[in-house]
Protein backbone atom coordinates (compact mmCIF):
# COMPACT_ATOMS: atom_id res chain seq x y z
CA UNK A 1 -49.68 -53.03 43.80
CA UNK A 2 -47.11 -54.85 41.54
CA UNK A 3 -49.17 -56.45 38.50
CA UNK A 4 -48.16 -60.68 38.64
CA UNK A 5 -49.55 -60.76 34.85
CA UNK A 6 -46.85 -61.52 32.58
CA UNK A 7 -45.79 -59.10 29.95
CA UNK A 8 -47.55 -60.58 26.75
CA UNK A 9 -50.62 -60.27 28.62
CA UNK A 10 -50.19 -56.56 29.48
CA UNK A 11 -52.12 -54.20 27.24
CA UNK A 12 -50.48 -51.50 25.00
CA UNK A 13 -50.41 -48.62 26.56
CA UNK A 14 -52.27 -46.57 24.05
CA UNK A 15 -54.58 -49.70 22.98
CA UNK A 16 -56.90 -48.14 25.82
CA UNK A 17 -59.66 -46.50 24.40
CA UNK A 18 -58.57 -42.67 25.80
CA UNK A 19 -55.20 -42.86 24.46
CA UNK A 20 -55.71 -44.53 20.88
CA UNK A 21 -54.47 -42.12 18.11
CA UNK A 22 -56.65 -41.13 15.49
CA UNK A 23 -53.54 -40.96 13.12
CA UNK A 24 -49.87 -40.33 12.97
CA UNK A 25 -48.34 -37.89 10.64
CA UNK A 26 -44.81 -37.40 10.36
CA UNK A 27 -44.01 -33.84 8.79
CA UNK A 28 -39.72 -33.23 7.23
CA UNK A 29 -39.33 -29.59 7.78
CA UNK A 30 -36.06 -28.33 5.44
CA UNK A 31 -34.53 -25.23 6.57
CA UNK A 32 -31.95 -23.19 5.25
CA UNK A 33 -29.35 -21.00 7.40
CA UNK A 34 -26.82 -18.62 5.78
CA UNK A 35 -23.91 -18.37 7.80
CA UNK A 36 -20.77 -16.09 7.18
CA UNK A 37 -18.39 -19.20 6.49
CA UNK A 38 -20.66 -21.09 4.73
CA UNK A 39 -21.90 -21.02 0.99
CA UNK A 40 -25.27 -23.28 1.87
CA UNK A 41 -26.46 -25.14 5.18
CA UNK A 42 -29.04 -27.23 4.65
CA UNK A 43 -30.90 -28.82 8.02
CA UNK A 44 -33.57 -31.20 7.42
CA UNK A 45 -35.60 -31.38 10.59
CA UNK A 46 -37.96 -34.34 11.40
CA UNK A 47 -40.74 -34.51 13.99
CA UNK A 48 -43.38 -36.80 14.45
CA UNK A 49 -47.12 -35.59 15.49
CA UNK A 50 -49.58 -37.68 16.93
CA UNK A 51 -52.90 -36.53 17.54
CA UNK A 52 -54.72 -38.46 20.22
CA UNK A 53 -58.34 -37.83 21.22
CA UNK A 54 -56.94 -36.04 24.11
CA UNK A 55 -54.85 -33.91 21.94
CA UNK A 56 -51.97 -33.14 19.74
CA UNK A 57 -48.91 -35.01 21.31
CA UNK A 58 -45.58 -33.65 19.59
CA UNK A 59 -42.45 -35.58 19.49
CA UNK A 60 -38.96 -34.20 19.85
CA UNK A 61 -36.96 -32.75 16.50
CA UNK A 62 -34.50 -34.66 15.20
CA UNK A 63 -31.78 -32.32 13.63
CA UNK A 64 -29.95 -33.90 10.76
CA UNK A 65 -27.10 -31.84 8.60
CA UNK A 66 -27.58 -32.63 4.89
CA UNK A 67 -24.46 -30.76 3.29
CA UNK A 68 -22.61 -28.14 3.59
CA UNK A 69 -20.01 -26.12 1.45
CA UNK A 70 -17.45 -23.82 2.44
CA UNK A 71 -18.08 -20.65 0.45
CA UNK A 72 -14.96 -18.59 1.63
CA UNK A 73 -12.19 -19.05 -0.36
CA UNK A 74 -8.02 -18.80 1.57
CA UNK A 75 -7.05 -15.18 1.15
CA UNK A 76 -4.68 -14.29 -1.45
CA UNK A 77 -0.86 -13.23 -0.25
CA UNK A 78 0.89 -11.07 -2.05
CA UNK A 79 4.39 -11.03 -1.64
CA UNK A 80 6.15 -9.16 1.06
CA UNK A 81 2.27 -8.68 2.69
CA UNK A 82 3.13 -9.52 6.35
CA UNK A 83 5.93 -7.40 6.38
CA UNK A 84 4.06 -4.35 5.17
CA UNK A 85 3.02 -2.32 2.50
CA UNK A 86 6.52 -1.18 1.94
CA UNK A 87 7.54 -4.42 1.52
CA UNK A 88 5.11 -5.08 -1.46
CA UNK A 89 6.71 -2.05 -2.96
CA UNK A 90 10.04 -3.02 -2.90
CA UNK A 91 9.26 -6.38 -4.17
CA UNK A 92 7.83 -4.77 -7.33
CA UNK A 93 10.68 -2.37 -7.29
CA UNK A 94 12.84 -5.11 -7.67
CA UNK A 95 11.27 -7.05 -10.41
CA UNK A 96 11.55 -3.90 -12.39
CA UNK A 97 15.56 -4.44 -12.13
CA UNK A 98 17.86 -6.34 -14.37
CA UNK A 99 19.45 -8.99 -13.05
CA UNK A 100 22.90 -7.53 -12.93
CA UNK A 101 21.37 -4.92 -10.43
CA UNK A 102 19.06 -7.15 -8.58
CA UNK A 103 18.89 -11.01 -7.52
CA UNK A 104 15.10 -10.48 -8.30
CA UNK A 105 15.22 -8.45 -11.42
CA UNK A 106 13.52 -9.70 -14.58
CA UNK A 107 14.12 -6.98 -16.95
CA UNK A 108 16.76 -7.57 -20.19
CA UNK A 109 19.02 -5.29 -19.53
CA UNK A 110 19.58 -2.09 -22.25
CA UNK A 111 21.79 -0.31 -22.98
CA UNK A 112 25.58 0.04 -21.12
CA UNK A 113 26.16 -0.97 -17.88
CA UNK A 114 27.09 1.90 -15.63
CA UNK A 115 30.64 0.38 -15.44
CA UNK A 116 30.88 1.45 -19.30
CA UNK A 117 29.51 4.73 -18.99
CA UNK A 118 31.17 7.87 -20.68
CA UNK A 119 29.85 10.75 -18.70
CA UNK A 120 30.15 14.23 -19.24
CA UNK A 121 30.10 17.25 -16.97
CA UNK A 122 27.02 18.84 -18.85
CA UNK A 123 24.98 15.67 -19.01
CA UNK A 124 25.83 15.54 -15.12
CA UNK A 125 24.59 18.78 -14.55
CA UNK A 126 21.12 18.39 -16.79
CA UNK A 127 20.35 15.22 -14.73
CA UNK A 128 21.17 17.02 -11.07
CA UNK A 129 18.91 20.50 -12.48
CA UNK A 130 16.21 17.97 -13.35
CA UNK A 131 16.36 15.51 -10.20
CA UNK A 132 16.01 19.22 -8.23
CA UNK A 133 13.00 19.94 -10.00
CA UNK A 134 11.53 16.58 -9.23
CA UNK A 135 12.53 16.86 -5.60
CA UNK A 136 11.48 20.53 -5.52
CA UNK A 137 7.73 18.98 -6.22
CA UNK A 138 7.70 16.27 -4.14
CA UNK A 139 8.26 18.49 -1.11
CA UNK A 140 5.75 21.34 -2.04
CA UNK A 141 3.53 18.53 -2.36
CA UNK A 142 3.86 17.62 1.22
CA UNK A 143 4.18 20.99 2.29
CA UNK A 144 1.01 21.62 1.10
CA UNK A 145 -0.48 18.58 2.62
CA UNK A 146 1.19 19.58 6.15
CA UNK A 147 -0.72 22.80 5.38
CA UNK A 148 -4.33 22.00 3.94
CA UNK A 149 -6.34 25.01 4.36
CA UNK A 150 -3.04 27.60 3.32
CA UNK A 151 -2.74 26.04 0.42
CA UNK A 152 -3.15 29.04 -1.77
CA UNK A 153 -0.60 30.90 -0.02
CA UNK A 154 1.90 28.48 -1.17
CA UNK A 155 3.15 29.71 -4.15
CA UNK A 156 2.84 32.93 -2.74
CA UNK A 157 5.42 35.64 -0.90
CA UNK A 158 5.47 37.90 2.34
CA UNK A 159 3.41 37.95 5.34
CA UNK A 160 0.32 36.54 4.40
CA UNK A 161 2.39 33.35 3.73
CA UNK A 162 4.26 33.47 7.15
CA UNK A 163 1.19 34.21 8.89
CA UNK A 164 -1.01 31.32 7.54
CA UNK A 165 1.89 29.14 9.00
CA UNK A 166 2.29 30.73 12.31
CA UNK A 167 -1.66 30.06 12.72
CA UNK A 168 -0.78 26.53 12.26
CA UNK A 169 2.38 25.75 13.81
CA UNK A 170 1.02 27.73 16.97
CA UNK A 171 -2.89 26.49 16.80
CA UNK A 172 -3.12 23.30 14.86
CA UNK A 173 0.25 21.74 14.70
CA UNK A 174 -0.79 18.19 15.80
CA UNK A 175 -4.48 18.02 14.68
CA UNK A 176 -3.75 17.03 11.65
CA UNK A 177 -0.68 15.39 11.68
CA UNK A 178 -1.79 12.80 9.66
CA UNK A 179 -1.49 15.15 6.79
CA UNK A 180 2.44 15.61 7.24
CA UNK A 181 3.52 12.30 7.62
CA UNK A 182 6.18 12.89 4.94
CA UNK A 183 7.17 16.26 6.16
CA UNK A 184 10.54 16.76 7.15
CA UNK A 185 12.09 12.78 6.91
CA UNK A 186 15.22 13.68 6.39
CA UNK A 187 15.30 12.14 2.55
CA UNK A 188 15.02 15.88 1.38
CA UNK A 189 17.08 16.29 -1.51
CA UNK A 190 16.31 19.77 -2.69
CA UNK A 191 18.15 21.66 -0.29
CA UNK A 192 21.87 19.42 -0.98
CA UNK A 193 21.06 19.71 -4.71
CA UNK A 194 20.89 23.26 -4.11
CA UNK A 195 24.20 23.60 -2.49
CA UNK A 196 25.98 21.17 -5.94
CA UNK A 197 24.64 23.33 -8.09
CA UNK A 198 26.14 26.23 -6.31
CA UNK A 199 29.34 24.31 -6.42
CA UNK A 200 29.49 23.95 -10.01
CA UNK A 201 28.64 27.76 -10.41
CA UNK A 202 31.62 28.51 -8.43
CA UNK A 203 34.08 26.34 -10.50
CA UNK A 204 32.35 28.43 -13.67
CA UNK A 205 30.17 25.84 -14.71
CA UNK A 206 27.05 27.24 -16.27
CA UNK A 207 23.67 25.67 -14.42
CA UNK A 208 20.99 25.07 -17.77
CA UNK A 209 17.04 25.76 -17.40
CA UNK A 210 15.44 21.97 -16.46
CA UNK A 211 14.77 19.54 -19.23
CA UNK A 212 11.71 17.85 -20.54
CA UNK A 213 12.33 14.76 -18.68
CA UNK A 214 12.17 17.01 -15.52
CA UNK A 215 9.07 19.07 -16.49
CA UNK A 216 6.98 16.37 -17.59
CA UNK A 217 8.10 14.17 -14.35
CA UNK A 218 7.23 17.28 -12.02
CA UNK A 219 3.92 18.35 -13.96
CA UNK A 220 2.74 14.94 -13.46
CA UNK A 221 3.77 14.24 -9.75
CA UNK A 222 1.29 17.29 -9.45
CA UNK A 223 -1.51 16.19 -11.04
CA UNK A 224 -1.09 12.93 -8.93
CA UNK A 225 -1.20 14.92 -5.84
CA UNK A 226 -4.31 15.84 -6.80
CA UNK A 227 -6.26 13.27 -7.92
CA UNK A 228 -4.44 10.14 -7.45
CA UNK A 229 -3.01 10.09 -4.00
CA UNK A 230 -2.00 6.13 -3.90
CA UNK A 231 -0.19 6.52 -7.17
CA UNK A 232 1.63 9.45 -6.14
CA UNK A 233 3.07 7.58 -3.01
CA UNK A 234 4.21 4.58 -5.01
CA UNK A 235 6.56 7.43 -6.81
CA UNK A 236 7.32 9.59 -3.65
CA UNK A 237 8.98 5.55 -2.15
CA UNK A 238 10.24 4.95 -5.57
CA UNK A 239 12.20 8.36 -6.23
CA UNK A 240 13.64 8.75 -2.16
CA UNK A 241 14.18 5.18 -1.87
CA UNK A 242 15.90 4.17 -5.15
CA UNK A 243 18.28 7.29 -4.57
CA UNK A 244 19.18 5.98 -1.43
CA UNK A 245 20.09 2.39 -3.14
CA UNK A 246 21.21 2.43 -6.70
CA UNK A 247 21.37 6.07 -6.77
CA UNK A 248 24.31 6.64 -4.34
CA UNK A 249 25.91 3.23 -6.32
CA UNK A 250 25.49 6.14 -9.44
CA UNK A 251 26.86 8.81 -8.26
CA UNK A 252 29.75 7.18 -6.77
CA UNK A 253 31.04 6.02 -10.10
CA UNK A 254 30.31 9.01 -11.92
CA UNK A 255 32.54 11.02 -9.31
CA UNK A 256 34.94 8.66 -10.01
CA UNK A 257 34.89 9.36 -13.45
CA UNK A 258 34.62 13.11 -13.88
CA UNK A 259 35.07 14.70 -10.73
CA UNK A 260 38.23 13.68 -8.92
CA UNK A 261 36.39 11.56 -6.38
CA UNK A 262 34.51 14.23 -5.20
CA UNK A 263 31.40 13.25 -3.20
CA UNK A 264 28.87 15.73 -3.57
CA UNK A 265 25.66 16.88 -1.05
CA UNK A 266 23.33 14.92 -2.92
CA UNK A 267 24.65 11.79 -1.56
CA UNK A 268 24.70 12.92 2.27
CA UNK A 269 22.30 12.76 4.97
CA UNK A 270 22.16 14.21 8.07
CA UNK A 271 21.61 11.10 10.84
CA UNK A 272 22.04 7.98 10.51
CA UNK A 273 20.17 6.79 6.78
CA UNK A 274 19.04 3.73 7.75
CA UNK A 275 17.39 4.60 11.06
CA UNK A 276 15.92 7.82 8.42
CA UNK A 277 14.52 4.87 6.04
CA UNK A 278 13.39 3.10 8.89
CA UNK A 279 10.99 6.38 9.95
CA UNK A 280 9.66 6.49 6.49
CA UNK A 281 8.60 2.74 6.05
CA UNK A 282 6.79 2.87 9.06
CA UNK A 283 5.08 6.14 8.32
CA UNK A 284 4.26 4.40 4.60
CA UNK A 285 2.74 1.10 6.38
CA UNK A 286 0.90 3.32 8.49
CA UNK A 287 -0.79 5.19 5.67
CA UNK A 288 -1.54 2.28 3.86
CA UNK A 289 -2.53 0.51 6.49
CA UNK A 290 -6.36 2.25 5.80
CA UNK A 291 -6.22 1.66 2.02
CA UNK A 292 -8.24 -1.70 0.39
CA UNK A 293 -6.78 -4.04 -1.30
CA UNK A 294 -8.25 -2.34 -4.76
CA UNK A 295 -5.75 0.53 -3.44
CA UNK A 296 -2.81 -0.83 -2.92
CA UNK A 297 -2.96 -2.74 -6.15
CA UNK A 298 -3.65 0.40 -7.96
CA UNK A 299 -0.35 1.72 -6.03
CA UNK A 300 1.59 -1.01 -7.03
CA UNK A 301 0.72 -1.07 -10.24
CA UNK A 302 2.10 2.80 -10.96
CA UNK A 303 6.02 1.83 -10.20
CA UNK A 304 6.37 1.12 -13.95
CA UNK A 305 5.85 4.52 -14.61
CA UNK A 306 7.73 5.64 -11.78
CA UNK A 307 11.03 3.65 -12.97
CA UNK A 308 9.97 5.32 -17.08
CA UNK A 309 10.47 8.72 -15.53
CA UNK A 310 13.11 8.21 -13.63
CA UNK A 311 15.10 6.48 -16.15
CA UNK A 312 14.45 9.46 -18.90
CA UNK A 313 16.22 11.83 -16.25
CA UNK A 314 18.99 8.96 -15.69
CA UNK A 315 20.23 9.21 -18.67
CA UNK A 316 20.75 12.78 -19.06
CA UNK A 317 24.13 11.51 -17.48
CA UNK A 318 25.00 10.25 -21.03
CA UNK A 319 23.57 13.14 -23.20
């Protein structure tokens, strides 16, 4: 039945001597989350707790969000990042140029320009015996890398040589193929060198022992094989790609100039070159595609030295 009393005579609910609260405490909880995207998250939680004589009566949380503070700071781009590693190479590269050879180059130039040059036949011939020499490491290095466990047949002769290939080729050719990426590109140099110097020979031309420039470039390459495989691939793109670019530019003017025009094997490639570069810049990405950031810093950071020893067996042109 429907009370007729009105509502200021009604009695408080818990004014009834069952329900009255012996006290009302309300407790602030502060909690503290850590999440991935945040530096601090702070929620202060409120409840209110009433203890009646019938017991404890808890009332709802009330979530409120104090402050919060993005910890993780936009990622850093390096330029030519999202077009590959090889990208971020050539960048570099190109910073290393002077203007004259590069819209991006920052270098004073020294020295003559190449369009003042006064090259001789036996400077010519130092710098090709030298670039050989480099070339001639660069693809032992990968030879040995297409071949990991024959390694010490390498610089060996005969069967034992032939045979520790034949177990791969036949057996393993495949299952590590990530350890011949750089294995017959179609960059190779040493072979066309060899073929130039065999030209000069042939017009009487005597072919002189490689040069310190040459030895200390190769030696080193090595010893980057080794122990510092990230620098060694910032030289491997440096020395096949800059020959491709400035190098042909080179050797085009110094034919010019001492031999008649003649275009020599050095400056050929079988296939079409830029579908060739193509291959290799993908195969580079790849590779560095499982390398930190530390890493690929570190990489970038050797293509100063990789233009110094380059440029020492440059100008053997001139000496």
């Amino acid at each position: 039945m429907a009370s007729s009393l009105p509502i200021s005579q009604s009695q408080p609910f818990l004014n009834k001597p069952h329900f009255r609260t012996r006290g009302v405490q309300t407790t602030f909880i502060s909690v503290s989350l850590k999440y991935p995207n945040l530096q601090s998250r702070v929620l202060r939680r409120k409840c209110s707790v009433q203890r009646t004589s019938r017991g404890t009566v808890v009332m709802p949380f009330k979530t409120v969000v104090v402050s919060a503070t993005t910890a993780e700071k936009p990622k850093k781009r390096y330029p030519g990042e999202t077009k590959g590693f090889v990208e971020e190479m050539r960048f570099v590269a190109m910073k290393l140029h002077t203007r004259d050879q590069a819209k991006e180059g920052e270098k004073e130039p020294k020295g003559q320009p190449i369009a003042k040059w006064e090259p001789s036949i036996e400077g010519y011939l130092r710098f090709l015996v030298d670039s050989k020499l480099v070339y001639d490491t660069l693809e032992t290095v990968v030879e040995k890398a297409a071949y990991p466990f024959c390694k010490d047949f390498l610089h060996g002769v005969g069967t034992g040589l032939k045979f520790c290939k034949w177990i791969w080729e036949s057996k393993f050719d495949g299952a590590l193929a990530a350890d011949a990426e750089f294995r017959n590109t179609g960059l190779e140099r040493s072979e066309k060198l060899a073929k130039d110097l065999e030209w000069f020979k042939e017009q009487g031309y005597a072919i002189p022992e490689p040069s310190s420039p040459g030895v200390t470039y190769a030696h080193f390459l090595e010893e980057l094989s080794e122990k510092n495989p990230q620098a060694f691939i910032c030289h491997f793109y440096n020395v096949y790609f800059a020959h491709t670019a400035g190098g042909r530019m080179i050797g085009k003017k110094v034919a010019e100039m001492i031999l008649d025009k003649k275009e020599l094997e050095f400056y050929k490639w079988d296939g079409d070159l830029s579908q060739l570069l193509q291959n290799v810049r993908e195969k580079l990405n790849r590779v560095a595609g499982s390398w930190s950031r530390e890493e690929k810093n570190h990489c970038l950071e050797e293509t100063e030295k990789s233009f110094k020893y380059s440029g020492g067996i440059l100008r053997l042109i001139l000496s």
